[in-house]
Protein backbone atom coordinates (compact mmCIF):
# COMPACT_ATOMS: atom_id res chain seq x y z
CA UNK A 1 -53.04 -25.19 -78.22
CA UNK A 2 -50.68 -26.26 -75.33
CA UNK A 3 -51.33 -29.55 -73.71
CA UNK A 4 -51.18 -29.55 -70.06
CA UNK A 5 -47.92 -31.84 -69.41
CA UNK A 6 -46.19 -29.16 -71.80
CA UNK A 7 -47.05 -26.63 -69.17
CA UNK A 8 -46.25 -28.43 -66.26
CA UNK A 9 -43.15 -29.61 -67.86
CA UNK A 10 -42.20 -25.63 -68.33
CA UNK A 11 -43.24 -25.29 -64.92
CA UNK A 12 -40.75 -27.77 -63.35
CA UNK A 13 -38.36 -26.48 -65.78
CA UNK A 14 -38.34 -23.09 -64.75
CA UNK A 15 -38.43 -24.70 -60.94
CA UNK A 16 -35.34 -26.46 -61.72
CA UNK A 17 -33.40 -23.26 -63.17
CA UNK A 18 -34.29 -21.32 -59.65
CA UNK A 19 -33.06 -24.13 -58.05
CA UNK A 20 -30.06 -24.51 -60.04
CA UNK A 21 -29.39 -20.50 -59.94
CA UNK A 22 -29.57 -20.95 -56.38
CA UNK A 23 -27.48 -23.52 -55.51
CA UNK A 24 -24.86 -21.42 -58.13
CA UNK A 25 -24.83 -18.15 -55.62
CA UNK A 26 -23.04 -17.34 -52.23
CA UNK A 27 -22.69 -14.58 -49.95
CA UNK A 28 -19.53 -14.13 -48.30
CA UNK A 29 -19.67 -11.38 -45.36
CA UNK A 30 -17.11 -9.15 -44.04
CA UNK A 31 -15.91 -10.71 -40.83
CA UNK A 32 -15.46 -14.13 -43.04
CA UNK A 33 -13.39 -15.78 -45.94
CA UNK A 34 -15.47 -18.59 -47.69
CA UNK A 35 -13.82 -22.31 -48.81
CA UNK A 36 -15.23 -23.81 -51.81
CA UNK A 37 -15.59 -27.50 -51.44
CA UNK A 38 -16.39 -30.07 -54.16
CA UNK A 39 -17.06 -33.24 -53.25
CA UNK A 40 -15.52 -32.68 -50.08
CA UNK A 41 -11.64 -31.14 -51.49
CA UNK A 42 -11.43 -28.15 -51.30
CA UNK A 43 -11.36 -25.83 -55.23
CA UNK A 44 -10.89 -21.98 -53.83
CA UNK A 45 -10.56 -19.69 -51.20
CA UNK A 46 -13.10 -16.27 -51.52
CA UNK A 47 -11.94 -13.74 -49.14
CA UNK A 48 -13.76 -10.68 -51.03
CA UNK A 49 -17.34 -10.13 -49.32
CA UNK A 50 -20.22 -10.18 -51.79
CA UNK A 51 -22.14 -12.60 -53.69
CA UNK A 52 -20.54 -15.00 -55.69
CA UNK A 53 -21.09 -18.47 -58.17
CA UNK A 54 -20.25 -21.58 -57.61
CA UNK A 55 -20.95 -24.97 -59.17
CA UNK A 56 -24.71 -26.14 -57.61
CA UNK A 57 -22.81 -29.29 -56.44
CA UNK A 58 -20.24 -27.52 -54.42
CA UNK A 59 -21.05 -26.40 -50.75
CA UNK A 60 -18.87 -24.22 -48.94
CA UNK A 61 -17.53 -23.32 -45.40
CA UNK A 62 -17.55 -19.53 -44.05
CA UNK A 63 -14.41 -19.13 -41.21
CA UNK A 64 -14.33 -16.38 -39.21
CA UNK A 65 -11.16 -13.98 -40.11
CA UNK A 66 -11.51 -11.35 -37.19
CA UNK A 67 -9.51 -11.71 -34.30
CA UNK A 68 -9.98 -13.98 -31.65
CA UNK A 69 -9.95 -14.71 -27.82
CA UNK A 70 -8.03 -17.49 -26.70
CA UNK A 71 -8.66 -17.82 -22.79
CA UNK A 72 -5.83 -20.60 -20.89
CA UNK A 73 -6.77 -22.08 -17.70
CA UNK A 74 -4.08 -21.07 -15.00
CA UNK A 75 -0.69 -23.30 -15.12
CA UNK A 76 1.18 -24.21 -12.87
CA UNK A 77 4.79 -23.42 -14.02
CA UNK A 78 8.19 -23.75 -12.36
CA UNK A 79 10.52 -21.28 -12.03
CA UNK A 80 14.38 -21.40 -12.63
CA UNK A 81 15.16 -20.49 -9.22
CA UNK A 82 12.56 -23.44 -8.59
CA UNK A 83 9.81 -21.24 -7.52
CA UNK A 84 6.40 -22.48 -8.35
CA UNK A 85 4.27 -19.92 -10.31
CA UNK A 86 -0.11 -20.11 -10.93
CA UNK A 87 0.08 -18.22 -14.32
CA UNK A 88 -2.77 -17.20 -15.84
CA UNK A 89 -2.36 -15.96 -19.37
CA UNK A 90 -4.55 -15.46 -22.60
CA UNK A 91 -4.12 -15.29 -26.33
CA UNK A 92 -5.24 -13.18 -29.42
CA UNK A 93 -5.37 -14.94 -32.90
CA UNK A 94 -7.01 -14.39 -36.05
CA UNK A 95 -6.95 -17.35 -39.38
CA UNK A 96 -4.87 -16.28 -42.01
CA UNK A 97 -4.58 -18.96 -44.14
CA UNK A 98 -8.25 -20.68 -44.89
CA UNK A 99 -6.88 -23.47 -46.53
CA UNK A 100 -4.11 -24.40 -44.66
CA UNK A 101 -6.55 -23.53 -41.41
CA UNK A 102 -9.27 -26.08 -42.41
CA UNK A 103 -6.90 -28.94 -43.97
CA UNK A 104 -4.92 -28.97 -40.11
CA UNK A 105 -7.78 -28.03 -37.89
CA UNK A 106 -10.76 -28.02 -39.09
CA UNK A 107 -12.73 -25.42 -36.93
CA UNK A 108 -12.09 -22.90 -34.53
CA UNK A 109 -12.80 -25.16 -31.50
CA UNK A 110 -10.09 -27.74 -32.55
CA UNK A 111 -7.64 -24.68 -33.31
CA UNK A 112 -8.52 -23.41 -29.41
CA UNK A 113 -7.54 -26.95 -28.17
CA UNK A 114 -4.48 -26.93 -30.04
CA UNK A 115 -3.48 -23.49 -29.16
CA UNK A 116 -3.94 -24.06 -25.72
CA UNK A 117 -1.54 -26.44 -25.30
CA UNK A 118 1.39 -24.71 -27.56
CA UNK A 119 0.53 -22.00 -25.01
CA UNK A 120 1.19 -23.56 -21.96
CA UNK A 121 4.20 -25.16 -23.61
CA UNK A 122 5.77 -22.17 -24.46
CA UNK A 123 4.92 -20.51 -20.69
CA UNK A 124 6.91 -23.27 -19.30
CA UNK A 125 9.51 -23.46 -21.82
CA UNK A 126 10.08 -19.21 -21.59
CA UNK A 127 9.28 -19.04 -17.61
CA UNK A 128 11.69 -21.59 -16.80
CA UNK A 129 14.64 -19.79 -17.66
CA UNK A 130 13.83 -16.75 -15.47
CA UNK A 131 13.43 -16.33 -11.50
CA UNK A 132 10.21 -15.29 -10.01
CA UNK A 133 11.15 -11.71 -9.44
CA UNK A 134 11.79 -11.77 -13.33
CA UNK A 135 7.87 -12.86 -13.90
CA UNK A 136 6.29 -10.80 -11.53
CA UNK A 137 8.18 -7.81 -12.24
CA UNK A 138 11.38 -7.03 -14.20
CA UNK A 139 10.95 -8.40 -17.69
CA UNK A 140 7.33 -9.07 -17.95
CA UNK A 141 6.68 -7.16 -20.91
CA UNK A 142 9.44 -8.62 -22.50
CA UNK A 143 8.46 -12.42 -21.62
CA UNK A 144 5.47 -11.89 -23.00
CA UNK A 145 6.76 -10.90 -26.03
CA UNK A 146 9.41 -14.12 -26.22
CA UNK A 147 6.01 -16.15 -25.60
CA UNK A 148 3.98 -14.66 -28.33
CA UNK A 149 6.80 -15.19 -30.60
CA UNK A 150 7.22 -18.96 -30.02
CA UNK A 151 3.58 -19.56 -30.57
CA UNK A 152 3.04 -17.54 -33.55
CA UNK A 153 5.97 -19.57 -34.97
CA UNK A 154 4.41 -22.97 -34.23
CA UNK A 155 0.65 -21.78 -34.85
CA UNK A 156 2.04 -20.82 -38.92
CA UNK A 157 1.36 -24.02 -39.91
CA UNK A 158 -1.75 -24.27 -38.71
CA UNK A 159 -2.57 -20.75 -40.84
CA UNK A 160 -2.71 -19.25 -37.48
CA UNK A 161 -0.99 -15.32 -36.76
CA UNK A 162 -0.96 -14.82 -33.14
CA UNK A 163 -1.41 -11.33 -32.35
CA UNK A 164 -1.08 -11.06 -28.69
CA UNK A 165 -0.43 -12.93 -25.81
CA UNK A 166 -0.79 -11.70 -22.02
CA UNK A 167 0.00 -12.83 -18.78
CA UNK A 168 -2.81 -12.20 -16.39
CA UNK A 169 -1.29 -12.96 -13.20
CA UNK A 170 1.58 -14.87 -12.13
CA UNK A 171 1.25 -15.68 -8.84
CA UNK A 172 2.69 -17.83 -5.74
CA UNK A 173 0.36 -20.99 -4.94
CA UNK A 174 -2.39 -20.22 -2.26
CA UNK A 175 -0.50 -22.23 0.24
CA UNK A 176 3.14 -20.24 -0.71
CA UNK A 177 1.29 -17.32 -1.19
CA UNK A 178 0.20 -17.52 3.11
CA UNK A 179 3.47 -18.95 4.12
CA UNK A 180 4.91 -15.56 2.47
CA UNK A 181 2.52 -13.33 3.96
CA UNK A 182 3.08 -15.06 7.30
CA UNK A 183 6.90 -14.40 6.84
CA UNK A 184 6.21 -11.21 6.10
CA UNK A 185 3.87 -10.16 8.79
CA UNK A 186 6.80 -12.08 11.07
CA UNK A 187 8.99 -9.79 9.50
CA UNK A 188 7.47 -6.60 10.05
CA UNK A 189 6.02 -7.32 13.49
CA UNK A 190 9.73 -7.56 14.29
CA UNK A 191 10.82 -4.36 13.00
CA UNK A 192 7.85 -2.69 14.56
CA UNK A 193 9.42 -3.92 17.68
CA UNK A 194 12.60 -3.11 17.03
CA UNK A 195 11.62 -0.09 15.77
CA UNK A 196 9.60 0.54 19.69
CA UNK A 197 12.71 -0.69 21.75
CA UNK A 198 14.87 1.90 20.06
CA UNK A 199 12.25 4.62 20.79
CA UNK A 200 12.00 3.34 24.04
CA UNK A 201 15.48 4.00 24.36
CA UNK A 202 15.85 7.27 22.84
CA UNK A 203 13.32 8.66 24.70
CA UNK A 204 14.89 6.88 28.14
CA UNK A 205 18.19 9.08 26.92
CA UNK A 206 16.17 12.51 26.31
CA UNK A 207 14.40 11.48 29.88
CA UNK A 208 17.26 10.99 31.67
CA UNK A 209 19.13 14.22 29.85
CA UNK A 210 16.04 16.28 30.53
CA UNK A 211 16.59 15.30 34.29
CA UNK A 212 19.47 15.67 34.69
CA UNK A 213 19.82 19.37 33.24
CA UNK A 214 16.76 19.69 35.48
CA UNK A 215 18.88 18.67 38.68
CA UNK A 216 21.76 20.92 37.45
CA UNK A 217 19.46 23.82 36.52
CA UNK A 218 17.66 23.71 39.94
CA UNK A 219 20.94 23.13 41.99
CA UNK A 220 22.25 26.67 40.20
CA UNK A 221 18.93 28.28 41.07
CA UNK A 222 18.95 27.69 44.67
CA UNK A 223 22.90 28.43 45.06
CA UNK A 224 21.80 31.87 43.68
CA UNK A 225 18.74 31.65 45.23
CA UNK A 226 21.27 31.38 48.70
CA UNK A 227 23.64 33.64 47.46
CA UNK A 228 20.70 36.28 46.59
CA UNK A 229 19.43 35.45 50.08
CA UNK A 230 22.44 35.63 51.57
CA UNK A 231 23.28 39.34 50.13
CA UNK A 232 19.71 40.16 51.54
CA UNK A 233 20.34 39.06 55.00
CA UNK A 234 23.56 40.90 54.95
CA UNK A 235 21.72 44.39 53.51
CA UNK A 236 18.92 43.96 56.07
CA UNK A 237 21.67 43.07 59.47
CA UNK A 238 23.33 45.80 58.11
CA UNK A 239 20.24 48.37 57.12
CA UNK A 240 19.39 46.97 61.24
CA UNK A 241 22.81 48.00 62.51
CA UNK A 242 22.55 51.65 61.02
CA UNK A 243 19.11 51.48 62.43
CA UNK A 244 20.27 50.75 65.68
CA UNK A 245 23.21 53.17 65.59
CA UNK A 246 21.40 56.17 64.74
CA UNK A 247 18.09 55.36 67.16
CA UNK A 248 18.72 51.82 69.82
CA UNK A 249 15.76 52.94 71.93
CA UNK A 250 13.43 52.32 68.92
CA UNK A 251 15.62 49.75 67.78
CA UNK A 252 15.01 47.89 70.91
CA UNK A 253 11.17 48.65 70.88
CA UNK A 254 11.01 46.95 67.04
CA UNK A 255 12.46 44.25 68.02
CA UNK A 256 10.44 43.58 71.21
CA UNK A 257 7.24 43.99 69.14
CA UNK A 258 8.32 41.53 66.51
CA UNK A 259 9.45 39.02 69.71
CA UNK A 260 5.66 39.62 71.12
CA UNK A 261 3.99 38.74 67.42
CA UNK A 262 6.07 35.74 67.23
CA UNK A 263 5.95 34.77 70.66
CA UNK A 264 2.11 35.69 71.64
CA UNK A 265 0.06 33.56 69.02
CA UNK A 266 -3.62 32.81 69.46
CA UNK A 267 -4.43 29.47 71.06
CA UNK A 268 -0.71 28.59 71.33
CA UNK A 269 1.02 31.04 74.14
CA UNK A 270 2.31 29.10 77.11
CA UNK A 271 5.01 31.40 79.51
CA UNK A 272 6.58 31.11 83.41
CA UNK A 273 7.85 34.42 83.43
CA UNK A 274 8.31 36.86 86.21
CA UNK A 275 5.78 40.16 84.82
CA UNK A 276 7.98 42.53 85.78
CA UNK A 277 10.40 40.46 83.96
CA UNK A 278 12.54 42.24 80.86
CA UNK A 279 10.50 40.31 77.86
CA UNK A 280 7.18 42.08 79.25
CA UNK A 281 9.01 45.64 79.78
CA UNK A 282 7.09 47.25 77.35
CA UNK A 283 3.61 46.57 78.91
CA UNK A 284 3.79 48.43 81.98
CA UNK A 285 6.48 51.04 80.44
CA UNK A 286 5.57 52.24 76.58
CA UNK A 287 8.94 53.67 77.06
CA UNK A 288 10.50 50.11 78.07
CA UNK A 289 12.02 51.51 81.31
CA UNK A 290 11.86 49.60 84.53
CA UNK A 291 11.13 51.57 87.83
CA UNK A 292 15.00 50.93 88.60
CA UNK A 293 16.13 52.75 86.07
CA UNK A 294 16.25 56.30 86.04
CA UNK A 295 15.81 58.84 83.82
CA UNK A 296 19.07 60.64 83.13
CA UNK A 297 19.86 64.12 84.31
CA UNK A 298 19.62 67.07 81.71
């Protein structure tokens, strides 16, 4: 028969072999890569995911291994043609070297800090070699690209790959920014009126064109307007002279008439004549003859 110490003693036995078992056993995940530490020095890298032994007395640090963001606060960076530039840029980096990542850094907040200022190093080292126009738009792919390049090359020893680098906006200061709008406004407020006193002219030229081909047509138009008349006149005094050759006596009456509707207008007739004057023949003679006259002999 069992005492009870010898069970208790199995008891904290068995206890200490769950313990034990474990303190033996890791999981390392899929987005991470596991350092094995004993006693503080690091004894192996585990990038496999899975469970996995170790020692009881070794404890272990899981770093990330997917990529990450690196966001820079906006620079201030001088151009070569001594522009100055607010560029706002950011990074993408992932660990590839555990080892050499923790023994340099440590974590991924002291690897941001460090980063961040290779980064702005290499922006002002690669953007002061080119003009502004250059930033903002003729070789900005390929400035990003020289930038990338220069950091990946100094994050290595770190265990760092930097996979991307962009530049968000590169930009005039606030203050250069206005004074360039200003300019520019300036600019095309003078062109617009440039652009109005030549229209003003122009249309001053068609104006003065348009009145003087008026003038020239309207000075033709009445000398054929007169000559027209003219040739009228002359049909009509002639059309009146073979009138008056082939009948005078009614000749003489039409013309009388038309010297009585001109003459003899309402509200404005005013005559000293003699009635049995020659004007006023017609009205006591319908056949125009005075009592002098005689009629002719057959």
């Amino acid at each position: 028969m069992r005492s009870p110490v010898t069970g208790i003693v199995a008891l904290l036995a068995a206890l200490l072999v769950v313990i034990v078992g474990y303190m033996s056993l890791f999981t390392v995940q899929q987005t991470e890569q596991t350092i094995v530490l004993q006693f503080g020095k690091p004894v192996d890298v585990v990038t496999d995911p899975g469970l996995h032994f170790k020692a009881p007395w070794n404890s272990v640090i899981n770093i990330d291994k997917r990529i990450l963001d690196l966001e820079n606060p906006s620079q201030e960076v001088i151009a070569s043609d001594q522009k100055r530039l607010v560029v706002d840029a950011f990074a993408r980096y992932r660990i590839k070297d555990a080892l050499r990542f923790y023994q340099s850094v440590g974590s991924i907040q002291a690897a941001n800090l460090q980063l961040t200022s290779l980064l702005n190093a290499a922006l002002r080292r690669v953007l002061g070699e080119v003009t502004f126009i250059t930033v903002v738009r003729d070789e900005r792919e390929k400035l990003m690209g020289r930038i990338r390049e220069q950091l990946d090359h100094e994050a290595d020893g770190y265990g760092i790959e930097v996979v991307d680098v962009r530049i968000r906006r590169a930009d005039l200061p606030e203050q250069n920014s206005q004074a360039v709008y200003q300019r520019m406004q300036t600019e095309r407020q003078r062109e617009a009126a440039e652009f109005r006193a030549q229209g003003g002219q122009k249309a001053q030229e068609i104006r003065s064109k348009a009145d003087r081909e008026a003038t020239v047509i309207v000075a033709e138009a009445n000398s054929q307007a007169e000559q027209t008349r003219g040739v009228g006149d002359a049909e009509r005094n002639r059309l009146f002279a073979e009138a008056y050759g082939k009948d005078p006596d009614f000749f003489a009456f039409y013309r009388s008439m038309t010297a009585y509707e001109n003459g003899l207008k309402k509200d404005d007739t005013r005559y000293l004549l003699r009635p049995d004057s020659d004007f006023f023949r017609y009205f006591g003679n319908p056949s125009g003859k005075t009592s002098t006259e005689t009629p002719a002999k057959p």
